[in-house]
N, C-alpha and C. Protein backbone atom coordinates (compact mmCIF):
# COMPACT_ATOMS: atom_id res chain seq x y z
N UNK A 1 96.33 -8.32 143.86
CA UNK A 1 95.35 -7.47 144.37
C UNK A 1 95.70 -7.04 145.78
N UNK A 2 95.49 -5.73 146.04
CA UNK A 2 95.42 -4.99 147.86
C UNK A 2 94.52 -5.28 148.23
N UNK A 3 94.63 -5.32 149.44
CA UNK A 3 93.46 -5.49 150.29
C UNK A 3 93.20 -3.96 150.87
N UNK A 4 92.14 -3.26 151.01
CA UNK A 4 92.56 -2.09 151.51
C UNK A 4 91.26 -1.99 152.35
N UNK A 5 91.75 -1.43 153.68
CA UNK A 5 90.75 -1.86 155.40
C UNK A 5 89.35 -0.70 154.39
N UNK A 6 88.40 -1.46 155.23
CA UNK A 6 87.20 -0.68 154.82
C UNK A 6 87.20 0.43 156.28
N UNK A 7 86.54 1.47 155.85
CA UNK A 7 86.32 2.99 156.52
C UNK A 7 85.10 3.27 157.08
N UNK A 8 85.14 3.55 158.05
CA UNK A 8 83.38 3.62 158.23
C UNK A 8 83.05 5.25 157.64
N UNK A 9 81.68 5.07 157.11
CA UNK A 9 81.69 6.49 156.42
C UNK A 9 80.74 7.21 157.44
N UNK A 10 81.35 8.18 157.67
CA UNK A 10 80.70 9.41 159.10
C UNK A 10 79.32 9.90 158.43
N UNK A 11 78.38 9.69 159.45
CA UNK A 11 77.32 9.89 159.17
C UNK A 11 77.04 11.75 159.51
N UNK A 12 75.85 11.81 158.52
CA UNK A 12 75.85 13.48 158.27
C UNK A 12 75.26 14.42 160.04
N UNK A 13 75.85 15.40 160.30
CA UNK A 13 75.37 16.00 161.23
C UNK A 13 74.06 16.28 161.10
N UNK A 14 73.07 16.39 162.47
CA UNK A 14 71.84 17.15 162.56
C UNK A 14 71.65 18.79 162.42
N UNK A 15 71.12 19.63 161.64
CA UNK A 15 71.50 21.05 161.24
C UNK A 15 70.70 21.20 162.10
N UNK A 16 70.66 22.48 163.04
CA UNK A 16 69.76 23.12 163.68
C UNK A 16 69.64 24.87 163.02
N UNK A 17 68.60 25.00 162.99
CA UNK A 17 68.52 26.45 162.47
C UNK A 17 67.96 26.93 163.67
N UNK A 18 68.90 28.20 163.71
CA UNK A 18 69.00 29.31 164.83
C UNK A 18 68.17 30.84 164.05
N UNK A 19 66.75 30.71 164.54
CA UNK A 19 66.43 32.05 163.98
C UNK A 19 66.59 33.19 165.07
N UNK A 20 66.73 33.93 164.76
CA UNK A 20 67.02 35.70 165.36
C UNK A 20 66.12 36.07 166.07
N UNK A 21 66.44 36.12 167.63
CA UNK A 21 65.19 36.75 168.54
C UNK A 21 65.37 38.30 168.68
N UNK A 22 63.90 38.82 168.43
CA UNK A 22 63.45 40.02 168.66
C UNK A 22 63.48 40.51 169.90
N UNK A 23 64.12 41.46 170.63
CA UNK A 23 63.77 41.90 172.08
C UNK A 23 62.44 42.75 171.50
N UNK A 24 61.59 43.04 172.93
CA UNK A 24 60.61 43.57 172.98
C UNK A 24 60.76 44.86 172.37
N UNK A 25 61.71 45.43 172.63
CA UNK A 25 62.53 46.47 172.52
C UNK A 25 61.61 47.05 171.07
N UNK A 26 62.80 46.29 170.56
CA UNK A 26 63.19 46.58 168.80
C UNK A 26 61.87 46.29 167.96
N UNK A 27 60.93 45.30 168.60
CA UNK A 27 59.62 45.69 168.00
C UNK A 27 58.82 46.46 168.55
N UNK A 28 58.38 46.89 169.31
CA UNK A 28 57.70 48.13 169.92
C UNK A 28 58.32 49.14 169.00
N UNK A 29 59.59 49.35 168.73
CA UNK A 29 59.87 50.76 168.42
C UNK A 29 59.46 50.54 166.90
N UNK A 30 59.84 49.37 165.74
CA UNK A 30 60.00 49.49 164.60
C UNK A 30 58.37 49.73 164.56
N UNK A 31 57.24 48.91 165.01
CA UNK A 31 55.79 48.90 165.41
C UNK A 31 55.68 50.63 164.97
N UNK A 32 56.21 51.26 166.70
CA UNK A 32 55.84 52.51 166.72
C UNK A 32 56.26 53.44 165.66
N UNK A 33 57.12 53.31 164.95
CA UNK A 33 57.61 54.38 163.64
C UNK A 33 56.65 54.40 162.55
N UNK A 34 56.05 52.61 162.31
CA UNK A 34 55.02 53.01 161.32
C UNK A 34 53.84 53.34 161.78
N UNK A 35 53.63 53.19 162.89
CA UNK A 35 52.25 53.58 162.72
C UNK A 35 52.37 55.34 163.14
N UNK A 36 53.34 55.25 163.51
CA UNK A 36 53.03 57.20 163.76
C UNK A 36 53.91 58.27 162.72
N UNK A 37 54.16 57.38 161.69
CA UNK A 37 54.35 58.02 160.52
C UNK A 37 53.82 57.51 158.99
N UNK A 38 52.28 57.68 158.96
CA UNK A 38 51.73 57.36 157.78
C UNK A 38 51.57 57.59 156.88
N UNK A 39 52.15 59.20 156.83
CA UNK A 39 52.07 60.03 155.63
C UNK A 39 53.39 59.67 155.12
N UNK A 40 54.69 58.96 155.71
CA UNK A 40 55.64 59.01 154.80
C UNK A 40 55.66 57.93 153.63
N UNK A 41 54.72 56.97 153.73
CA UNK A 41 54.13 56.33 152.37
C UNK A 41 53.54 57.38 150.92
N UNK A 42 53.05 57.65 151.77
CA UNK A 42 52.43 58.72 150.60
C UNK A 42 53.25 59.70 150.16
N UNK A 43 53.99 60.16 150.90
CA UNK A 43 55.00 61.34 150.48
C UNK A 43 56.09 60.14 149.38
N UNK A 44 56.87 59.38 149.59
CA UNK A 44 57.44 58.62 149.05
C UNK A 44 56.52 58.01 147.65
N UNK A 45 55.18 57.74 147.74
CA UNK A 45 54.75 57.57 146.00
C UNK A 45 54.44 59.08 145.48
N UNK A 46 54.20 60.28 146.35
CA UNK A 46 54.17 61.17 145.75
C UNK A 46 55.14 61.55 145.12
N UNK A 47 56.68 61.27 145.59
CA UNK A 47 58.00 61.93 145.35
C UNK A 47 58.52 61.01 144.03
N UNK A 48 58.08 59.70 144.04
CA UNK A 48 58.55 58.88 142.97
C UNK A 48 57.36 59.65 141.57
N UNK A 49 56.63 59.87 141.43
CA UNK A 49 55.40 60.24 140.85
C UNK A 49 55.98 61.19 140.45
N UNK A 50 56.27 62.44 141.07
CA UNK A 50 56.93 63.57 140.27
C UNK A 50 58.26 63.45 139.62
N UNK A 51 59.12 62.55 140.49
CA UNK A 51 60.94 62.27 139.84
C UNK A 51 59.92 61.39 138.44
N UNK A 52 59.27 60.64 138.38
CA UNK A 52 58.91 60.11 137.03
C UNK A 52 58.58 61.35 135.75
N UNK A 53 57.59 61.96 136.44
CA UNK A 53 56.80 62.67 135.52
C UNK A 53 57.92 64.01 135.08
N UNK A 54 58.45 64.54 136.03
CA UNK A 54 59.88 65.16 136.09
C UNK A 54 61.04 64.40 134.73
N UNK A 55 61.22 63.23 135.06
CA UNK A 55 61.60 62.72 133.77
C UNK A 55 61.57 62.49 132.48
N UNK A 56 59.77 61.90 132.55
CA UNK A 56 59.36 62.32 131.19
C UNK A 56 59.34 63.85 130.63
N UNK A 57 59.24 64.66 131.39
CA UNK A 57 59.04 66.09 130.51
C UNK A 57 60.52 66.47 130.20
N UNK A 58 61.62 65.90 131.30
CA UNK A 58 62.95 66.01 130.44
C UNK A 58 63.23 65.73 129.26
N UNK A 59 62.78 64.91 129.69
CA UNK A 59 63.03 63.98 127.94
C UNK A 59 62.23 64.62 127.19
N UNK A 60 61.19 64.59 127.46
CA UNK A 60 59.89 65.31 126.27
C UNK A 60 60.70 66.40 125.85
N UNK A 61 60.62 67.62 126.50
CA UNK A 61 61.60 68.33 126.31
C UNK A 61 63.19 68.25 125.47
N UNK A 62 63.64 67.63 125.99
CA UNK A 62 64.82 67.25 125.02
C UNK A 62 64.49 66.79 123.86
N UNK A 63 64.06 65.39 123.33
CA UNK A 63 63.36 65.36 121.98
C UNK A 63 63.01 66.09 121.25
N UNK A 64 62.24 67.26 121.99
CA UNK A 64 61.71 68.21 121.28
C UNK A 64 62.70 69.13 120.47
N UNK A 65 63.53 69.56 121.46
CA UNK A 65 65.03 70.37 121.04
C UNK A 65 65.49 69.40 120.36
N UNK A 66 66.04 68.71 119.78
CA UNK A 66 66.51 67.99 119.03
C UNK A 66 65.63 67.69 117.11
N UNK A 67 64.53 67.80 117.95
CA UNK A 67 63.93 67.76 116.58
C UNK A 67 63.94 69.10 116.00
N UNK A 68 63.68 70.11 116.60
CA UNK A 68 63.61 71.82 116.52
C UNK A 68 65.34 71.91 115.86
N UNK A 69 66.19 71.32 116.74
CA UNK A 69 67.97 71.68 115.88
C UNK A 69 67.98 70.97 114.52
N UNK A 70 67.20 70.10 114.17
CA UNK A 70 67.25 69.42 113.15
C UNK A 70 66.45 69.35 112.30
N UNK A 71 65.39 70.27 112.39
CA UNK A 71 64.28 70.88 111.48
C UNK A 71 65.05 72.27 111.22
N UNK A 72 65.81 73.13 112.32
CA UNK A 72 66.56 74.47 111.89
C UNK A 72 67.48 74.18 110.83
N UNK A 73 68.46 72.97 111.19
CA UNK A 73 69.24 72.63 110.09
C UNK A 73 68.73 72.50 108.62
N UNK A 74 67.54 71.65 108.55
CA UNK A 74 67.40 71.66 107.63
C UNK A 74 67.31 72.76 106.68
N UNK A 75 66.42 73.43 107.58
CA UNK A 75 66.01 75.01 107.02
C UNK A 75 67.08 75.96 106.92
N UNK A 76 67.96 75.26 107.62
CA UNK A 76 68.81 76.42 107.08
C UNK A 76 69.70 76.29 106.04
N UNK A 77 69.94 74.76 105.63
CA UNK A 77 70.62 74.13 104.36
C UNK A 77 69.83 74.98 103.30
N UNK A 78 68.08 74.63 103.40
CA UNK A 78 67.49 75.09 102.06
C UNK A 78 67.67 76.65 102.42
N UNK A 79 67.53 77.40 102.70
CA UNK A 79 67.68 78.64 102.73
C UNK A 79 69.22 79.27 102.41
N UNK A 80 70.18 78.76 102.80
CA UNK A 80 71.48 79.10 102.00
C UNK A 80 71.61 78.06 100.26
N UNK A 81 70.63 76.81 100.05
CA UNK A 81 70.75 76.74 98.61
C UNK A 81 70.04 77.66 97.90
N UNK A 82 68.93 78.52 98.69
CA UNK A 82 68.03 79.41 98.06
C UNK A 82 68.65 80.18 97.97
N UNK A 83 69.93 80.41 98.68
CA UNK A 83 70.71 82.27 98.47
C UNK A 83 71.39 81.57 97.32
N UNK A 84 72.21 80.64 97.28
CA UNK A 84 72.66 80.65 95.77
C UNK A 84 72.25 80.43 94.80
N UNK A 85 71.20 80.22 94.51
CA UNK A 85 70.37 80.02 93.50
C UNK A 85 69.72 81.04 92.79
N UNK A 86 70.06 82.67 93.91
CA UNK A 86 69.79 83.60 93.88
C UNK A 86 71.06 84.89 93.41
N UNK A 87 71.99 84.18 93.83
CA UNK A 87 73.00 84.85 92.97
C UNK A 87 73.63 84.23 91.82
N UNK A 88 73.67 82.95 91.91
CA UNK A 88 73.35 82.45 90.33
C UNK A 88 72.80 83.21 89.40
N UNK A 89 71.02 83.40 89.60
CA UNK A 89 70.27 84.00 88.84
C UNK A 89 70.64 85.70 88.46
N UNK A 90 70.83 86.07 89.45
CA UNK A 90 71.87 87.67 89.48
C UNK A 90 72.67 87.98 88.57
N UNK A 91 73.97 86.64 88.58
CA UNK A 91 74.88 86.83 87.86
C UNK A 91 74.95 86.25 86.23
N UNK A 92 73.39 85.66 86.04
CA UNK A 92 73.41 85.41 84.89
C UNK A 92 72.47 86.35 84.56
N UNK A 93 71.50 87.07 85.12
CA UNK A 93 70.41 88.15 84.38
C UNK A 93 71.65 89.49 84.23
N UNK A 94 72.82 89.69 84.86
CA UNK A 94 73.34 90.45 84.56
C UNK A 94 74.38 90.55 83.29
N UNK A 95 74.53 89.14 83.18
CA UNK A 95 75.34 88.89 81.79
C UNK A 95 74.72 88.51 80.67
N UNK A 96 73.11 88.52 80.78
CA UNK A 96 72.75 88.13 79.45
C UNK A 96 72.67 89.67 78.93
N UNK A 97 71.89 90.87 80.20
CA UNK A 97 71.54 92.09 80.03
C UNK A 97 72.85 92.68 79.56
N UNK A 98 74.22 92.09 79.59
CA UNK A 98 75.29 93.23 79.23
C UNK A 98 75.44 92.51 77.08
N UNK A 99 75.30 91.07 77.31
CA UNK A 99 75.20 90.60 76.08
C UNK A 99 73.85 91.27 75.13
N UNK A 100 72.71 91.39 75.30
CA UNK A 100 71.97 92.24 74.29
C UNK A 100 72.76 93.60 74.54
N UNK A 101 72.86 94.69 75.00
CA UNK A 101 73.81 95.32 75.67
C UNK A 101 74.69 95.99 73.93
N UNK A 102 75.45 95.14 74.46
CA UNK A 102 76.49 94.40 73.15
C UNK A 102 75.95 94.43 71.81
N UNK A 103 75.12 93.42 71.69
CA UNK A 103 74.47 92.90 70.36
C UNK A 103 73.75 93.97 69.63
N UNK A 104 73.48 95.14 70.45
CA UNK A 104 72.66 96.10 70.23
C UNK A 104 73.44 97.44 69.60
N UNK A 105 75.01 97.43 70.00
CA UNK A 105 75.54 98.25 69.61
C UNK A 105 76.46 98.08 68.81
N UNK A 106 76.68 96.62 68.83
CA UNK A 106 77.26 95.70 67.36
C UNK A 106 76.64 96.17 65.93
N UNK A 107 75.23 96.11 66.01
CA UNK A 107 74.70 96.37 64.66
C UNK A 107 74.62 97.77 64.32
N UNK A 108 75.35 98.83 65.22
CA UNK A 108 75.35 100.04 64.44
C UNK A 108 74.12 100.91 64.81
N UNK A 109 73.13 99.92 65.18
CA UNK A 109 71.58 101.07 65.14
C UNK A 109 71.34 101.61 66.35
N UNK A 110 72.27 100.78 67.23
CA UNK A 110 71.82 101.55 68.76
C UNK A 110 70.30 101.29 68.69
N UNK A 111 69.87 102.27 70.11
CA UNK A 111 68.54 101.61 70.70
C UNK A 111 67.68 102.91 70.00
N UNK A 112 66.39 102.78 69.79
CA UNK A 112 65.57 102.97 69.22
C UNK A 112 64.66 103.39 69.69
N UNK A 113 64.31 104.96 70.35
CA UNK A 113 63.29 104.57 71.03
C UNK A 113 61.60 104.24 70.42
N UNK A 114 60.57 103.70 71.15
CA UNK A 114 59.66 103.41 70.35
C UNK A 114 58.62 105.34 69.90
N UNK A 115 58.21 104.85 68.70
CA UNK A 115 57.33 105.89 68.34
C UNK A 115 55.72 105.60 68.16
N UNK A 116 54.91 106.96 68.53
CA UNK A 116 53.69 105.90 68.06
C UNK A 116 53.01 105.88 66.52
N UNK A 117 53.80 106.02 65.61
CA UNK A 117 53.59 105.24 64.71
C UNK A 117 54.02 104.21 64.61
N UNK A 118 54.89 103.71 65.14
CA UNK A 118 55.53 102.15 65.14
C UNK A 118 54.61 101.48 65.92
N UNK A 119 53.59 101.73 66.98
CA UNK A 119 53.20 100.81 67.62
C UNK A 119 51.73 100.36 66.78
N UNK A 120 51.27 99.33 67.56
CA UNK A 120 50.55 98.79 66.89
C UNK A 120 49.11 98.67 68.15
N UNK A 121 47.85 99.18 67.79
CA UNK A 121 47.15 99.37 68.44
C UNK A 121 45.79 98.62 68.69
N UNK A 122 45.50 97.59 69.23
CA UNK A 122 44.30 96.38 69.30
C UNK A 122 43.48 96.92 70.34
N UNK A 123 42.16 96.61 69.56
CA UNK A 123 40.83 96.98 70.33
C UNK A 123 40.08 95.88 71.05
N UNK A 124 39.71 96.70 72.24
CA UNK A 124 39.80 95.75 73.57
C UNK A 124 38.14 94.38 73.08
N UNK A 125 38.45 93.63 73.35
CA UNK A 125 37.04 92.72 73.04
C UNK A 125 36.04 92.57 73.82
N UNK A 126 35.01 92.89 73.56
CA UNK A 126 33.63 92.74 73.46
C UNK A 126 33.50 92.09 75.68
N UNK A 127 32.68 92.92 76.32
CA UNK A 127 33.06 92.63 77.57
C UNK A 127 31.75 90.92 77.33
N UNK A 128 32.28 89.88 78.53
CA UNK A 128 31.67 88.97 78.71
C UNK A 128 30.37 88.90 79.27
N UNK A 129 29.49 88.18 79.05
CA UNK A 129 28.37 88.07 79.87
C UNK A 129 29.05 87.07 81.48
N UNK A 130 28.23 87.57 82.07
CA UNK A 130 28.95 87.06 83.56
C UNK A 130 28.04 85.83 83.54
N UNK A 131 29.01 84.96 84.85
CA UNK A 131 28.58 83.65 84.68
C UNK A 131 27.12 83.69 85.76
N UNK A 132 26.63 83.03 86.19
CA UNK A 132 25.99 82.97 86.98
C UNK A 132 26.59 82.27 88.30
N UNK A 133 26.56 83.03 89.39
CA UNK A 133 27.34 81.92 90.54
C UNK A 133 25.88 80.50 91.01
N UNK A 134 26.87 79.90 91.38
CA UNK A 134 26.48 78.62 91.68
C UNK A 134 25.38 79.00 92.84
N UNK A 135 24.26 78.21 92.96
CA UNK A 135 23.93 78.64 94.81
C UNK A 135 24.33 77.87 95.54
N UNK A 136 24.35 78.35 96.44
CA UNK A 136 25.24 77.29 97.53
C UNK A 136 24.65 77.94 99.06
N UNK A 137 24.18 76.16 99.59
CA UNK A 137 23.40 75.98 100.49
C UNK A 137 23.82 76.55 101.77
N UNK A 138 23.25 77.32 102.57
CA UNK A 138 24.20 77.63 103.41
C UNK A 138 24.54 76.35 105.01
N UNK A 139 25.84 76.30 105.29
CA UNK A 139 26.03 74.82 105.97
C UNK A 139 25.67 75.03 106.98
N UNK A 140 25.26 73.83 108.04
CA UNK A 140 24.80 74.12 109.38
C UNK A 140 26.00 74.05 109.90
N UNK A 141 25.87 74.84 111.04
CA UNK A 141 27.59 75.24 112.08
C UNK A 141 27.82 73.40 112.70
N UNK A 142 28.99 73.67 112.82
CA UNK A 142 29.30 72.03 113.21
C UNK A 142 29.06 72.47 114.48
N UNK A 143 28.33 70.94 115.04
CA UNK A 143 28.04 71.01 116.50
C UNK A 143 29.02 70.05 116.75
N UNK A 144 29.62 70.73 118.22
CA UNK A 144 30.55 70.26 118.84
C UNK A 144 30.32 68.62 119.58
N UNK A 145 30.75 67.59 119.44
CA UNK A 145 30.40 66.27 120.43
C UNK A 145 30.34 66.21 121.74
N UNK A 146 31.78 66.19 121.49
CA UNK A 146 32.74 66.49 122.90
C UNK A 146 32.38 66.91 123.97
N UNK A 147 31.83 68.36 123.65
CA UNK A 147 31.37 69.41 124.88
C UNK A 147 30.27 69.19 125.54
């Protein structure tokens, strides 16, 4: 075994705290700025108040455009499936019309025009007795709450 010398253990320093002296100076003046400028409180929540409200209507605004580009889109998807759906229909009312067309001059008889002995003539029926309308109460105007 060592023997090893014992140490004396250094005892902890006394801390002194050094706070910061004010010359007369520097408070008189900081003193004098607020009190002879009181409105710049108010100007400063006024200015935050509008940069807020300024913000929200950006945004409001923007959202809005965004929903408006994306309600146009939509509308404008269905409105070009409505154009083809429309020449679809075009190009098939034009090919069924060339097929009778066809079918008509296939059988030799060609078109026919009508005569009025060929037609056939129905007599109009007997006019209705009318219904009676309902009565109906007349409503009182809505009164406003609110106002």
């Amino acid at each position: 075994m060592v023997a090893v010398p014992a140490r004396s253990i250094p005892q902890p320093r006394s801390l002194t705290v050094v706070t910061p002296t004010t010359t007369p100076r520097s408070r008189s003046r900081s003193a004098t700025k607020t009190r002879s400028l009181p409105w710049l409180g108010a100007c400063q929540k006024i200015g935050l108040g509008l940069g807020a409200s300024l913000g929200a209507g950006v945004l409001g605004v923007y959202c809005f455009n965004v929903y408006l580009d994306s309600r146009w889109s939509r509308d404008f998807r269905q409105l070009d499936h409505l154009r083809q759906q429309e020449l679809k229909l075009t190009a098939t009312t034009a090919l069924l019309r060339d097929e009778v067309l066809e079918q008509g001059q296939q059988t030799g008889q060609g078109w026919v025009s009508a005569k009025p002995s060929d037609l056939i003539f129905l007599q109009p029926a007997p006019p209705r007795p009318a219904e009676p309308a309902p009565e109906s109460q007349p409503q009182a105007p809505a009164i406003s709450v609110g106002y």
